[in-house]
C-alpha atoms as a PDB file:
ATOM      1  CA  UNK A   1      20.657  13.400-150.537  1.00  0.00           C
ATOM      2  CA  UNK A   2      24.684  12.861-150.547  1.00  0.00           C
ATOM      3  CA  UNK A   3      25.876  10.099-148.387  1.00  0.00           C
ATOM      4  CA  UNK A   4      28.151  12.671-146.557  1.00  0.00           C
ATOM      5  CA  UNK A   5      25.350  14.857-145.997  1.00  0.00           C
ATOM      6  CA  UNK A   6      23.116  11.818-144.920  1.00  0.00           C
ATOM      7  CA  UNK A   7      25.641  10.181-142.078  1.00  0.00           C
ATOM      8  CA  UNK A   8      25.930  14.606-140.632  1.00  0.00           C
ATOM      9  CA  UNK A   9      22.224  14.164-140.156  1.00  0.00           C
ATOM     10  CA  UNK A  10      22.213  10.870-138.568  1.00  0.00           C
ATOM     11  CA  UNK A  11      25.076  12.133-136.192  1.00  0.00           C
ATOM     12  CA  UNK A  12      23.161  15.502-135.435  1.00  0.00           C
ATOM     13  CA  UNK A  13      20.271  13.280-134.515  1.00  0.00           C
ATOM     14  CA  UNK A  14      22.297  11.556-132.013  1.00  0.00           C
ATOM     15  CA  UNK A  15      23.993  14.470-130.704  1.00  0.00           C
ATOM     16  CA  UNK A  16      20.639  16.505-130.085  1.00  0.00           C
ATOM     17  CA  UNK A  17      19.320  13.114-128.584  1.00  0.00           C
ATOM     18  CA  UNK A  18      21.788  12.713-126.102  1.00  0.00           C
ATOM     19  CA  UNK A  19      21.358  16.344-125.099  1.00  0.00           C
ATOM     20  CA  UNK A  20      17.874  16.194-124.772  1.00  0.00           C
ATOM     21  CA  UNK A  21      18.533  12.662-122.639  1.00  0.00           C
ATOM     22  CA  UNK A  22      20.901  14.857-120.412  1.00  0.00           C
ATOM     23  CA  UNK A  23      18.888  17.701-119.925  1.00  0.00           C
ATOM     24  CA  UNK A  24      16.098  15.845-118.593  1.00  0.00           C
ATOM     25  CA  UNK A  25      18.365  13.408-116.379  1.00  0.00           C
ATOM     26  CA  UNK A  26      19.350  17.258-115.084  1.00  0.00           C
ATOM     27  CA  UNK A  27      15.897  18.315-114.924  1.00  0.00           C
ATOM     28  CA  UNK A  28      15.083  14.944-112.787  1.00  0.00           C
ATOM     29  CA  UNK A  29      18.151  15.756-110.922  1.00  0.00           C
ATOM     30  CA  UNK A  30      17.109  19.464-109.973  1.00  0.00           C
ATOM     31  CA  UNK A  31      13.394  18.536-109.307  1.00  0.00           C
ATOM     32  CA  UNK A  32      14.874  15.471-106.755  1.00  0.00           C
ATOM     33  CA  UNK A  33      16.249  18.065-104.808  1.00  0.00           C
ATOM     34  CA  UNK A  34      14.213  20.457-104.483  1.00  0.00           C
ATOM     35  CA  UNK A  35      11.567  18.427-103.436  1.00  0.00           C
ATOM     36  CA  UNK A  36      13.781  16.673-100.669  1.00  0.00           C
ATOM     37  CA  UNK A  37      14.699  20.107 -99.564  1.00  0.00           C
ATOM     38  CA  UNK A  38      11.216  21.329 -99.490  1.00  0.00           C
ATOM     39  CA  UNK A  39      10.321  18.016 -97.448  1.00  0.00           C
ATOM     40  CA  UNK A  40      13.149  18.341 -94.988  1.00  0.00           C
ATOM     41  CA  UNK A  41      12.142  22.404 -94.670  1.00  0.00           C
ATOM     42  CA  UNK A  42       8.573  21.723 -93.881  1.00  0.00           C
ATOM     43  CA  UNK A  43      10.088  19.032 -91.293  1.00  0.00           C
ATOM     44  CA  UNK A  44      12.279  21.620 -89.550  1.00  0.00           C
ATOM     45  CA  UNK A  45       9.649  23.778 -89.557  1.00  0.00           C
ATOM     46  CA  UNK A  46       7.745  21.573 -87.902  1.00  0.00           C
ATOM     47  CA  UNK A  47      10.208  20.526 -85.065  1.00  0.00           C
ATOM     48  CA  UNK A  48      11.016  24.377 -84.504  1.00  0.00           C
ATOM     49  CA  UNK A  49       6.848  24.885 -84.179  1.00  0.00           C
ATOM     50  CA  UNK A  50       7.601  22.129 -81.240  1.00  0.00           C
ATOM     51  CA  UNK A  51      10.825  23.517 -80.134  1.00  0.00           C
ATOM     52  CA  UNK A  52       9.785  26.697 -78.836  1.00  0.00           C
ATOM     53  CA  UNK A  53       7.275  25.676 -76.117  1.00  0.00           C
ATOM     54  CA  UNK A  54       9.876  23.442 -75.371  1.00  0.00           C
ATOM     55  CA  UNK A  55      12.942  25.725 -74.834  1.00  0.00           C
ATOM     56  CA  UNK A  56      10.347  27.806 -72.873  1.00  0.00           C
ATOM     57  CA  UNK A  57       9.779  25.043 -70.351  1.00  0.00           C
ATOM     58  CA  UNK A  58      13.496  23.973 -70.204  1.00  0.00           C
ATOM     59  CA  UNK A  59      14.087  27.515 -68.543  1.00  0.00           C
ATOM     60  CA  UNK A  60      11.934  27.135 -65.842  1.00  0.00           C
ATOM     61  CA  UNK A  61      13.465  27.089 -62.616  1.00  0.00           C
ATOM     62  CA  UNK A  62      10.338  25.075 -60.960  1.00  0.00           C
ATOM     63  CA  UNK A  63      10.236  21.526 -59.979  1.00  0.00           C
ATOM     64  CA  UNK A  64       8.668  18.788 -62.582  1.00  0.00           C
ATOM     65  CA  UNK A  65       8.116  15.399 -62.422  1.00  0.00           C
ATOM     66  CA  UNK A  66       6.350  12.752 -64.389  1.00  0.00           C
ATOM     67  CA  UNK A  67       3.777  10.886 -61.805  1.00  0.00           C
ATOM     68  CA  UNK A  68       2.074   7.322 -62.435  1.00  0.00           C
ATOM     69  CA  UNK A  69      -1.480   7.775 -61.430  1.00  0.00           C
ATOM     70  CA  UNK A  70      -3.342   4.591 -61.321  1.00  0.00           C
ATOM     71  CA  UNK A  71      -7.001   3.510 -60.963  1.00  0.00           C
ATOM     72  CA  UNK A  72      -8.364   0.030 -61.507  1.00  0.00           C
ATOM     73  CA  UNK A  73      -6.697  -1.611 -64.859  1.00  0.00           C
ATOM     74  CA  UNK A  74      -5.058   2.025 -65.820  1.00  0.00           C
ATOM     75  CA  UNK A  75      -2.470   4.066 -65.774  1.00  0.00           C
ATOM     76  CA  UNK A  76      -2.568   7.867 -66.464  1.00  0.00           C
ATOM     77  CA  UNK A  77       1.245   9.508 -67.048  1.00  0.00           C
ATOM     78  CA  UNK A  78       0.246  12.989 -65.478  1.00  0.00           C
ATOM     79  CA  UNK A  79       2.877  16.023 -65.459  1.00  0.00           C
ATOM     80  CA  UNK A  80       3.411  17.526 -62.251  1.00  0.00           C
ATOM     81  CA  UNK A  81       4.924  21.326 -61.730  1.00  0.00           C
ATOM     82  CA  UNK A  82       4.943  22.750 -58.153  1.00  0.00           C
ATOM     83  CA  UNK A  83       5.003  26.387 -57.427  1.00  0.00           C
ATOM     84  CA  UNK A  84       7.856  27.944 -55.628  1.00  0.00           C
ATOM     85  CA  UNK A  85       6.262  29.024 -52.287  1.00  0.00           C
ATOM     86  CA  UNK A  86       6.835  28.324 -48.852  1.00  0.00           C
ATOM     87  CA  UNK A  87       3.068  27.064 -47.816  1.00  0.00           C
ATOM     88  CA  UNK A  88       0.446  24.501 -49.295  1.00  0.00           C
ATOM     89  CA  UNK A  89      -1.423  25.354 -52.999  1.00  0.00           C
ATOM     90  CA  UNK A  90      -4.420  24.756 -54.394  1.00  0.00           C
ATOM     91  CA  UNK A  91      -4.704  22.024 -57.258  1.00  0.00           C
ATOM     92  CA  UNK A  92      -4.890  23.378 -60.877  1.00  0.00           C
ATOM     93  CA  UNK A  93      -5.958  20.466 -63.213  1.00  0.00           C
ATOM     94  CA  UNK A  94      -4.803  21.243 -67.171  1.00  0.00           C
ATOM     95  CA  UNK A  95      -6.322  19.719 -69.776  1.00  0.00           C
ATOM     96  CA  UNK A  96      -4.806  19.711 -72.925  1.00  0.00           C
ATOM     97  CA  UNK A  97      -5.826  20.930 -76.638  1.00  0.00           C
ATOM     98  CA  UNK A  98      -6.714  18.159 -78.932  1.00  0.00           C
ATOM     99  CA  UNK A  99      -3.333  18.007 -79.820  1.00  0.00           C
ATOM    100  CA  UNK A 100      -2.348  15.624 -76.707  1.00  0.00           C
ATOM    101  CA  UNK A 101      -0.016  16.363 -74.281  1.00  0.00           C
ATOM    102  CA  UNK A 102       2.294  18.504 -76.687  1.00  0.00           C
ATOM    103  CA  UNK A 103       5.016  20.703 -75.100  1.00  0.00           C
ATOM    104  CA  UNK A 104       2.982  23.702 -74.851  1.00  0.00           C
ATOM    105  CA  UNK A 105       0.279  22.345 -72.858  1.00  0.00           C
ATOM    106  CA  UNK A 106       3.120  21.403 -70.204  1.00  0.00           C
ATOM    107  CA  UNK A 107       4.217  24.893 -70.525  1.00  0.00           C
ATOM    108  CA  UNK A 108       1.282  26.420 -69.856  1.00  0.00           C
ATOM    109  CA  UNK A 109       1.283  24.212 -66.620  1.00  0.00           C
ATOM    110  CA  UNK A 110       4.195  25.989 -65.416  1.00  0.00           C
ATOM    111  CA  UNK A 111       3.316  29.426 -66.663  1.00  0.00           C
ATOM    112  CA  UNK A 112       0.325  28.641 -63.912  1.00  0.00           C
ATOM    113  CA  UNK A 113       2.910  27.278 -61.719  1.00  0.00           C
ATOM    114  CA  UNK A 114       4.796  30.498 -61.687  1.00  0.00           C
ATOM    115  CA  UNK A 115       1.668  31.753 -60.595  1.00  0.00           C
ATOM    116  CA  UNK A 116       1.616  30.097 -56.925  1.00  0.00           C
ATOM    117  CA  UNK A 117      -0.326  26.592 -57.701  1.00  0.00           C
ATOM    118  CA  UNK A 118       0.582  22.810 -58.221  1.00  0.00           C
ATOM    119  CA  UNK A 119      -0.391  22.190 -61.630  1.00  0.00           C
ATOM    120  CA  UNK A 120      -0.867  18.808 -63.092  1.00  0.00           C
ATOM    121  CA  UNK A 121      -1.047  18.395 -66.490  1.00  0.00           C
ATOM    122  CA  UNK A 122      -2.093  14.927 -67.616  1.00  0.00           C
ATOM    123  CA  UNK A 123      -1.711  13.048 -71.010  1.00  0.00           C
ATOM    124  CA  UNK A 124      -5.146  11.848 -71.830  1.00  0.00           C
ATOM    125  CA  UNK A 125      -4.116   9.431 -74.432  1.00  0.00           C
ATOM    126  CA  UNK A 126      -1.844   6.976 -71.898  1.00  0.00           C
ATOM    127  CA  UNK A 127      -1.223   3.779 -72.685  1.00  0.00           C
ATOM    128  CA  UNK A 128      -3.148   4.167 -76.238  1.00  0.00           C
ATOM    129  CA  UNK A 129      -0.373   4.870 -78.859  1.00  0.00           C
ATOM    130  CA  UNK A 130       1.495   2.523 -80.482  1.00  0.00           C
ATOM    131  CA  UNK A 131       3.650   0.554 -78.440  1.00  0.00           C
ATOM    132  CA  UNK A 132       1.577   1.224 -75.177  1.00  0.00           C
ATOM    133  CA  UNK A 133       2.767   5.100 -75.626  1.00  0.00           C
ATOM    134  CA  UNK A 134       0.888   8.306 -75.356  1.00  0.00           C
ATOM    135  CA  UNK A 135       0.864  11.562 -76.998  1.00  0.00           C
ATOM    136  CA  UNK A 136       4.351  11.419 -77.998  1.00  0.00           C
ATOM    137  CA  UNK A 137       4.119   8.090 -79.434  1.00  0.00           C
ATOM    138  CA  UNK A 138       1.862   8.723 -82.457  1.00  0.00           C
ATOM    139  CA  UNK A 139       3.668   9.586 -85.883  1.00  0.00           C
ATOM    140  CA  UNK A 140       1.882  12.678 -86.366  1.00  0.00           C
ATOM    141  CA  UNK A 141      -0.264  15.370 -85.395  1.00  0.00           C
ATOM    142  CA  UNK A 142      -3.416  14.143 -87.657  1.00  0.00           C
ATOM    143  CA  UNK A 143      -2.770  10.357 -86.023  1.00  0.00           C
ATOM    144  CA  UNK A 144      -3.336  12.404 -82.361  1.00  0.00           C
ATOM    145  CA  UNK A 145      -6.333  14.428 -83.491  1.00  0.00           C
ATOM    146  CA  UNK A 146      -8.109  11.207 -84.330  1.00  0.00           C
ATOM    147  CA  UNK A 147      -7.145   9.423 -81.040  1.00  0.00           C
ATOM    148  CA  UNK A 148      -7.880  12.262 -78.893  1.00  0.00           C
ATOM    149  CA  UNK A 149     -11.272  12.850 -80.980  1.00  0.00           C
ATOM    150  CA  UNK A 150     -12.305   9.347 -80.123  1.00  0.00           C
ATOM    151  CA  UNK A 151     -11.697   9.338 -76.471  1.00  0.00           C
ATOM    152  CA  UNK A 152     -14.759   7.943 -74.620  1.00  0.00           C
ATOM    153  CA  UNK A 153     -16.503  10.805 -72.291  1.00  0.00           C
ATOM    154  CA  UNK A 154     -16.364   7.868 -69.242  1.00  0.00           C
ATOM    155  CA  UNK A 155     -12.930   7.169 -69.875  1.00  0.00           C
ATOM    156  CA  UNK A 156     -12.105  11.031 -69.906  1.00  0.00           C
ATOM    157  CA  UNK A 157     -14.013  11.721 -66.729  1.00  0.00           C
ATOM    158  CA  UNK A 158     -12.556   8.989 -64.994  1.00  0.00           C
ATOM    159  CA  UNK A 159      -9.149   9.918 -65.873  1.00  0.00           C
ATOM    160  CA  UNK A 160      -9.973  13.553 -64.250  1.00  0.00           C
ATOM    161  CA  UNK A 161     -11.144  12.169 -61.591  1.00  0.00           C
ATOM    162  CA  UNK A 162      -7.741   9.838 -60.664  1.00  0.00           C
ATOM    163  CA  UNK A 163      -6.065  12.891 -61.582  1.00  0.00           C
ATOM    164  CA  UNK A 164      -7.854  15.239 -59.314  1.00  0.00           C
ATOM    165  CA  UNK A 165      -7.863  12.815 -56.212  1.00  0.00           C
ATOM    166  CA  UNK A 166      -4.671  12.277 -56.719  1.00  0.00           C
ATOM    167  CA  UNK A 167      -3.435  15.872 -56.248  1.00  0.00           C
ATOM    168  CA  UNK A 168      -6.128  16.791 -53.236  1.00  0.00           C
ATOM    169  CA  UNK A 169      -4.325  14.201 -51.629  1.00  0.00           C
ATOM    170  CA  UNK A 170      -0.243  15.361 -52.047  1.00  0.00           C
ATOM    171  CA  UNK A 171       1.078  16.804 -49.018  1.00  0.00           C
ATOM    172  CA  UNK A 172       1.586  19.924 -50.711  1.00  0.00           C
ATOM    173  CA  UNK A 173      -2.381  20.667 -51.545  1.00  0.00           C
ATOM    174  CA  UNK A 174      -4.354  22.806 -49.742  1.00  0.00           C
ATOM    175  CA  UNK A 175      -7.381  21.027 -50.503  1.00  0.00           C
ATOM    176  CA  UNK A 176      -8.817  23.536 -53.005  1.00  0.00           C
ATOM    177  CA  UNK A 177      -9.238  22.099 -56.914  1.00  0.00           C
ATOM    178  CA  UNK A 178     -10.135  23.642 -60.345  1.00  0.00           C
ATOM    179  CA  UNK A 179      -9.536  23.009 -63.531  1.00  0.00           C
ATOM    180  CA  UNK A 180      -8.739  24.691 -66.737  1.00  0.00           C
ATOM    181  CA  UNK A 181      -8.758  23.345 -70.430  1.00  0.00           C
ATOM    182  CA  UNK A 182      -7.892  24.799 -73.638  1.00  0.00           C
ATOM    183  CA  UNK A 183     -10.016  24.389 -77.111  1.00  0.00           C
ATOM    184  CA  UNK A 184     -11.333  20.389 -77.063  1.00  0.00           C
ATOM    185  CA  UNK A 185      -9.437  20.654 -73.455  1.00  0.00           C
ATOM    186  CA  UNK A 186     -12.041  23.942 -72.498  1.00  0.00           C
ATOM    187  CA  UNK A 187     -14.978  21.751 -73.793  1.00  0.00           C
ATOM    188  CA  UNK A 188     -14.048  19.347 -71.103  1.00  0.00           C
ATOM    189  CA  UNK A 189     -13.411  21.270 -68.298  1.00  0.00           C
ATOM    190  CA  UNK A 190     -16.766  22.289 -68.696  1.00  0.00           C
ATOM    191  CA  UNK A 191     -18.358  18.928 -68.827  1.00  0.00           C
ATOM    192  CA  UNK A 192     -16.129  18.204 -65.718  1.00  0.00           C
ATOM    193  CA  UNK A 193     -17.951  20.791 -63.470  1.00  0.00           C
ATOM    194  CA  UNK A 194     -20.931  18.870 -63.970  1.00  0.00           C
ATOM    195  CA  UNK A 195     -19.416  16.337 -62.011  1.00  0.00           C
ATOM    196  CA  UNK A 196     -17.401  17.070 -60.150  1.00  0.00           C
ATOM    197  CA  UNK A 197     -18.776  18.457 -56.971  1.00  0.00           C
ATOM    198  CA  UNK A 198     -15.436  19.501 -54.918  1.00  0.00           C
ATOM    199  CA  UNK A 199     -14.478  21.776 -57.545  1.00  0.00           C
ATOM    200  CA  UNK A 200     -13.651  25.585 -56.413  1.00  0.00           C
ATOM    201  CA  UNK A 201     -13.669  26.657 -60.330  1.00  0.00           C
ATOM    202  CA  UNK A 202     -13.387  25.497 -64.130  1.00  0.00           C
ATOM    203  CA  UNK A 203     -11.790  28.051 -66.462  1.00  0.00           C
ATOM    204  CA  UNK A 204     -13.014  27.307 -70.178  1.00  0.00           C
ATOM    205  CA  UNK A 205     -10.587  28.505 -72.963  1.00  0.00           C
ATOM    206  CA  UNK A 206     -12.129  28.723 -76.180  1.00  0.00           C
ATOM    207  CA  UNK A 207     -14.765  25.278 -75.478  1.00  0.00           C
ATOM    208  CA  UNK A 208     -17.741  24.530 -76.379  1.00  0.00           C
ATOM    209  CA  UNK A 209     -20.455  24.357 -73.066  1.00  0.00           C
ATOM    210  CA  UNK A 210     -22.249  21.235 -72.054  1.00  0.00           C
ATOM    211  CA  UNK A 211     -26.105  20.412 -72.363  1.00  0.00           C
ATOM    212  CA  UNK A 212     -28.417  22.428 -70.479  1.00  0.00           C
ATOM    213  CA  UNK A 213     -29.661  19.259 -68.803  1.00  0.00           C
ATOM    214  CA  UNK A 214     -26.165  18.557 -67.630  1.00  0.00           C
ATOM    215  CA  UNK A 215     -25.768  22.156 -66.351  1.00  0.00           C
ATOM    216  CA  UNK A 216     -28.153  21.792 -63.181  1.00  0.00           C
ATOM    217  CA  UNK A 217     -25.158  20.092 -61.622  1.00  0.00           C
ATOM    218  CA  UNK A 218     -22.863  22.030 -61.177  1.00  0.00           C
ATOM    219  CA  UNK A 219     -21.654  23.718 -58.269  1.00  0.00           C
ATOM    220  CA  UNK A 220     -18.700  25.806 -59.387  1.00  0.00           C
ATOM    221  CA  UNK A 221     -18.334  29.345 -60.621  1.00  0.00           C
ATOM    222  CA  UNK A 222     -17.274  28.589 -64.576  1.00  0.00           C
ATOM    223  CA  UNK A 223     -15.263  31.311 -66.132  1.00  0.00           C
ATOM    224  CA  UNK A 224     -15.448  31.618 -70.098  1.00  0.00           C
ATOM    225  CA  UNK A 225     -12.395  32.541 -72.442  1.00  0.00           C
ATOM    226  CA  UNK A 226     -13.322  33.053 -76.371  1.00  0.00           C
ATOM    227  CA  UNK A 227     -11.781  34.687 -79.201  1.00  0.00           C
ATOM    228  CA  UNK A 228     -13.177  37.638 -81.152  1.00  0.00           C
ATOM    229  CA  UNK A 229     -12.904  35.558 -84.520  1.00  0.00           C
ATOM    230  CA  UNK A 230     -13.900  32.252 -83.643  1.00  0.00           C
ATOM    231  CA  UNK A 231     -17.414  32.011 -84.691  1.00  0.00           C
ATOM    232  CA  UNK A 232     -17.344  28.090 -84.407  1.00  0.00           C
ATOM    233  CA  UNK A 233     -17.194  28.286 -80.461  1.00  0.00           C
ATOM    234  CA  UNK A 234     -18.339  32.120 -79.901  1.00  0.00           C
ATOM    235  CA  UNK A 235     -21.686  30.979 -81.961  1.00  0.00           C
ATOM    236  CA  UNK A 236     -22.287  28.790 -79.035  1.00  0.00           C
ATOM    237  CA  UNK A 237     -22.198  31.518 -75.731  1.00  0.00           C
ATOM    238  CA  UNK A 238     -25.051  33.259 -75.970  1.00  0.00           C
ATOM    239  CA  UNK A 239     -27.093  30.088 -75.417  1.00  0.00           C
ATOM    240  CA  UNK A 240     -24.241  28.361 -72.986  1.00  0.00           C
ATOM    241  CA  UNK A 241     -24.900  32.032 -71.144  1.00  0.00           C
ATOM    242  CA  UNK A 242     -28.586  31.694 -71.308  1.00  0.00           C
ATOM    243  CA  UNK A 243     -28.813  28.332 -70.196  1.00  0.00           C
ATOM    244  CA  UNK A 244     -26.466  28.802 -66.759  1.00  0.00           C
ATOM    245  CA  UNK A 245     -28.069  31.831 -66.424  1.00  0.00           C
ATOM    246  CA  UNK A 246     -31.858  30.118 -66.400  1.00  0.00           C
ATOM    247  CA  UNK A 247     -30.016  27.213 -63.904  1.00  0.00           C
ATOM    248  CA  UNK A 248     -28.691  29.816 -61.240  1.00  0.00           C
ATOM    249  CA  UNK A 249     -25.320  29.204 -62.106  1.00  0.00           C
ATOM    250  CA  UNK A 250     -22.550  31.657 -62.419  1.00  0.00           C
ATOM    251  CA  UNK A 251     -20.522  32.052 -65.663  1.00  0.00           C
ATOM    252  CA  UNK A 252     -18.434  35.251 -66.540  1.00  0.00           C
ATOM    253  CA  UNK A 253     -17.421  34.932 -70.840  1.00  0.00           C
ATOM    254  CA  UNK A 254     -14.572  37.294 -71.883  1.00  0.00           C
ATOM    255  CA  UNK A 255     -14.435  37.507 -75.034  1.00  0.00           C
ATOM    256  CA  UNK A 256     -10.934  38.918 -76.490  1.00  0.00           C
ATOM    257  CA  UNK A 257     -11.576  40.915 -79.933  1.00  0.00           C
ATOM    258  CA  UNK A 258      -9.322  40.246 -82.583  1.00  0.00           C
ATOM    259  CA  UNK A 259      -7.838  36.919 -81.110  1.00  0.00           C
ATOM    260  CA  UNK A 260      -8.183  33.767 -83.154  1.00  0.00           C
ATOM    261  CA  UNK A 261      -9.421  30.529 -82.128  1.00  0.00           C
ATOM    262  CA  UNK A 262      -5.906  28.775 -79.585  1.00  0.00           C
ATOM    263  CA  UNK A 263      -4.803  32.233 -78.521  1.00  0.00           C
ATOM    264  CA  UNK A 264      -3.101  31.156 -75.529  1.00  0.00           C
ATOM    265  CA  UNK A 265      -0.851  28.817 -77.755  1.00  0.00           C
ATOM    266  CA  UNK A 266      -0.979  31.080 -80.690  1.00  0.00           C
ATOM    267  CA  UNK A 267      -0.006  33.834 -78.702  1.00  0.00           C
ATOM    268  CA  UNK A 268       2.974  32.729 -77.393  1.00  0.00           C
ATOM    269  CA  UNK A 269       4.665  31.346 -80.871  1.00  0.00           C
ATOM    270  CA  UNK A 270       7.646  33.397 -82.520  1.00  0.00           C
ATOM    271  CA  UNK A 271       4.862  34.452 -85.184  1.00  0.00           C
ATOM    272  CA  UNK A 272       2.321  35.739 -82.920  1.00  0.00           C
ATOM    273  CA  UNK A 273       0.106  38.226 -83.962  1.00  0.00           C
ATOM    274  CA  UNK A 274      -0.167  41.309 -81.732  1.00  0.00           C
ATOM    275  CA  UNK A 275      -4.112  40.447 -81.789  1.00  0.00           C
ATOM    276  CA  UNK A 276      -3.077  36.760 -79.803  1.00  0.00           C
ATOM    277  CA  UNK A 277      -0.418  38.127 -77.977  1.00  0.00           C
ATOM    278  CA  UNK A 278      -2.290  40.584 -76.098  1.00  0.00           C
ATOM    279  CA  UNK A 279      -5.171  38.475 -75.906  1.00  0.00           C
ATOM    280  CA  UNK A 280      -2.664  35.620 -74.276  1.00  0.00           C
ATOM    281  CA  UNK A 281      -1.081  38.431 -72.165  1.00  0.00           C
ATOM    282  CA  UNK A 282      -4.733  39.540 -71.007  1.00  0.00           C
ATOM    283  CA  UNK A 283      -6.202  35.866 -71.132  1.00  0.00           C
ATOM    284  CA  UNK A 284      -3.505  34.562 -68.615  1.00  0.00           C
ATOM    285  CA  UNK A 285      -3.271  37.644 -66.527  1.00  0.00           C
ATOM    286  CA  UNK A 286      -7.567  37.341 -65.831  1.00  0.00           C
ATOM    287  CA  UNK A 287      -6.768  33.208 -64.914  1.00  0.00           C
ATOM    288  CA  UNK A 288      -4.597  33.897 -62.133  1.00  0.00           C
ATOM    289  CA  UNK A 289      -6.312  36.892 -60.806  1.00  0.00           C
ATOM    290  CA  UNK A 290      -9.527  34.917 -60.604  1.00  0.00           C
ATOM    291  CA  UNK A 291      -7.480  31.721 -59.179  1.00  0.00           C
ATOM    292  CA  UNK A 292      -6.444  34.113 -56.192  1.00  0.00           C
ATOM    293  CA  UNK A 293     -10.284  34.368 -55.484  1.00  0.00           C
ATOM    294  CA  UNK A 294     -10.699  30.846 -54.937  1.00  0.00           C
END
């Protein structure tokens, strides 16, 4: 091989070499951004899945306010809404989704507002997030899940309880009390009709029914609301039926065909399905008709 011909190979070498080195310094480049793009979309996403229940509540015209309620060594941070209406209201009690106290749940405290009662929707993780927070304090939605998953069953029922005393006793009440909970939130406002002896009804969304043992006590009519394509929960009726039905106790399921598992929330989101919508339309439509018959 000629020298000449030698030193053009050793130079195309380089050349190529460099190219390549640019190419993938491009490649890193492109890849970089695309994933930051693809982070900061799924994070938008994620603030506009928060934003709408949000905007919802911003447009109510009813009176909120963020009340202390304490008992013994705690403090609960409950949500209060009051109903536009010239005499006193019976207390509606939310309880929230294992999601916390997320925007939605204080929306759907107004929607029941709207409907003529003072609804107080309390944050069952007060005082426990970091900094002494609650809901709103955790960094993410799987951080709440766990918290709200390892709640005690005394510490939940004695939070109820504050929560319920306290609203019997506002100037406003009319004395009458139920409660209504949504998915891990309907599981509880079962259980709490097996204490709670005042109550005038419990309205279980999509929650699972207590022990049959536990079902002796209550006193309250308990009104089921389950979603055609949820076998998790709808697996468990039939027997939560059977058992309330051997006690003497009334219970009225509706189940909504079509409707997945969180209709109510589901139902309401920009994407909605028409299968949640209607089943949120007919779902909340049944809660305040039967809340009249208190």
């Amino acid at each position: 091989m000629t020298h000449s011909r030698l030193l053009w190979l050793r130079v195309s070498t380089r050349i190529l070499a460099m190219r390549n080195r640019v190419s993938i310094a491009s490649l890193r480049r492109v890849l970089l951004a695309s994933l930051t793009f693809a982070i900061l979309t799924s994070a938008v996403s994620v603030l506009h899945a928060q934003d709408w229940a949000k905007q919802i509540l911003d447009k109510s015209p009813r009176h909120r306010e963020w009340v202390p309620v304490k008992y013994g060594n705690r403090t609960v941070q409950a949500f209060v809404v009051y109903p536009e209406a010239k005499g006193k209201a019976p207390v509606v009690i939310v309880i929230h989704e294992i999601f916390g106290l997320s925007d939605w749940a204080r929306s759907m405290a107004d929607d029941i507002a709207a409907a003529g009662y003072i609804a107080i929707a309390h944050d069952l993780l007060s005082g426990m997030g970091p900094k002494g927070g609650g809901s709103s304090a955790f960094p993410d939605e799987d951080a709440i899940v766990k918290a709200v998953s390892g709640l005690s069953a005394s510490t939940v029922t004695a939070d109820l309880n504050a929560v319920a005393d306290y609203g019997k006793k506002l100037p406003a009440s009319n004395g009458k009390l139920a409660v209504v909970g949504f998915c891990w939130g309907g599981g509880k406002s079962f259980g709490f009709a097996t204490t709670r002896q005042d109550l005038n009804a419990a309205f279980v969304f999509y929650g699972p029914g207590p022990e049959a043992a536990a079902i002796k006590s209550i006193h309250a009519p308990v009104y089921g609301f389950y979603a055609g394509n949820d076998a998790r929960i709808g697996a468990t009726v039939p027997g939560t039926a059977e058992a309330m039905k051997a006690a003497g106790k009334k219970y009225a399921p509706v189940t909504y065909d079509g409707a997945g598992h969180g209709f109510m929330r589901a139902g309401e989101a920009p994407d909605a399905n028409e299968a949640n919508k209607k089943a949120r339309e007919e779902g909340l439509k049944r809660l305040t008709d039967l809340l009249k018959t208190m």
